[in-house]
Protein backbone atom coordinates (compact mmCIF):
# COMPACT_ATOMS: atom_id res chain seq x y z
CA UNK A 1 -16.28 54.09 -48.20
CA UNK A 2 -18.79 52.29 -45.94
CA UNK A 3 -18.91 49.90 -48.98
CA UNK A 4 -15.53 48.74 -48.69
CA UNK A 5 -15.75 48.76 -44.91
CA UNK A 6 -18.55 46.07 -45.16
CA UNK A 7 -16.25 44.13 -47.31
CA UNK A 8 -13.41 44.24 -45.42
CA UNK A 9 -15.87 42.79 -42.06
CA UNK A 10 -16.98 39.99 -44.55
CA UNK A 11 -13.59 39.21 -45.37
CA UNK A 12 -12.06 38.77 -41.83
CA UNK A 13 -14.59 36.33 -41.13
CA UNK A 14 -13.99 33.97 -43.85
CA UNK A 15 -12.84 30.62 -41.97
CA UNK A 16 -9.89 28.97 -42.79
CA UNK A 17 -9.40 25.07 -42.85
CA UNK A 18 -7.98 25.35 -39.88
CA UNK A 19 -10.97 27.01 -37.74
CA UNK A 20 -12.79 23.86 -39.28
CA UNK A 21 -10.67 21.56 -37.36
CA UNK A 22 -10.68 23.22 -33.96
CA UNK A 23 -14.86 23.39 -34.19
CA UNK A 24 -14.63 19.78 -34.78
CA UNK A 25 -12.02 19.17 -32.19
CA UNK A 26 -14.14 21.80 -29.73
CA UNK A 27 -17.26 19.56 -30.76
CA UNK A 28 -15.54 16.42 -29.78
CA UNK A 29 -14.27 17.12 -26.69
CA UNK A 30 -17.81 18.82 -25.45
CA UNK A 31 -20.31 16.27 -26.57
CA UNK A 32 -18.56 12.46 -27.47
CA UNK A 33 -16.09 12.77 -24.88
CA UNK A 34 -18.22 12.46 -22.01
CA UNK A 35 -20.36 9.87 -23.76
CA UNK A 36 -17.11 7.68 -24.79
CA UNK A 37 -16.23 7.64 -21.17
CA UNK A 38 -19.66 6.80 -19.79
CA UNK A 39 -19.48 4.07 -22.53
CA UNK A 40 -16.24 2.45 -21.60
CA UNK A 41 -16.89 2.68 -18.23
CA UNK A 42 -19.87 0.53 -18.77
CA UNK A 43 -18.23 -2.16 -21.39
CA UNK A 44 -15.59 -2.50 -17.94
CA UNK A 45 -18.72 -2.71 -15.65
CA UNK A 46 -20.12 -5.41 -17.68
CA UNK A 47 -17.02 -7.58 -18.28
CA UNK A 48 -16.23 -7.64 -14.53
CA UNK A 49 -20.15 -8.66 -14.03
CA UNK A 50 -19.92 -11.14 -16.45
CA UNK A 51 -16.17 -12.82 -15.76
CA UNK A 52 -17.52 -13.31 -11.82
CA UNK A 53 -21.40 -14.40 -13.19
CA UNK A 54 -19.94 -16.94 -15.93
């Protein structure tokens, strides 16, 4: 009986395609996010430096 409890535990945390996803989405928003922004904030800093330089 413990046997098939054990199996039962295993089998309710299987992942589905969909728990895939939202880690990947989870990953993205905690880790690239911030960096994207920092980026693009820095691309605008430099073509406002460079339009009033050139």
């Amino acid at each position: 009986m413990n046997l098939r409890m054990g199996d039962e535990k295993k089998e309710k945390q299987k992942l589905d395609w969909k728990d895939y996803i939202a880690i990947i989405i989870a990953m993205l928003t905690t880790t690239l996010l911030p960096l994207l922004v920092i980026i693009s904030i820095l691309v605008i800093i430099v073509i406002i430096v460079s339009r009033f330089i050139f």
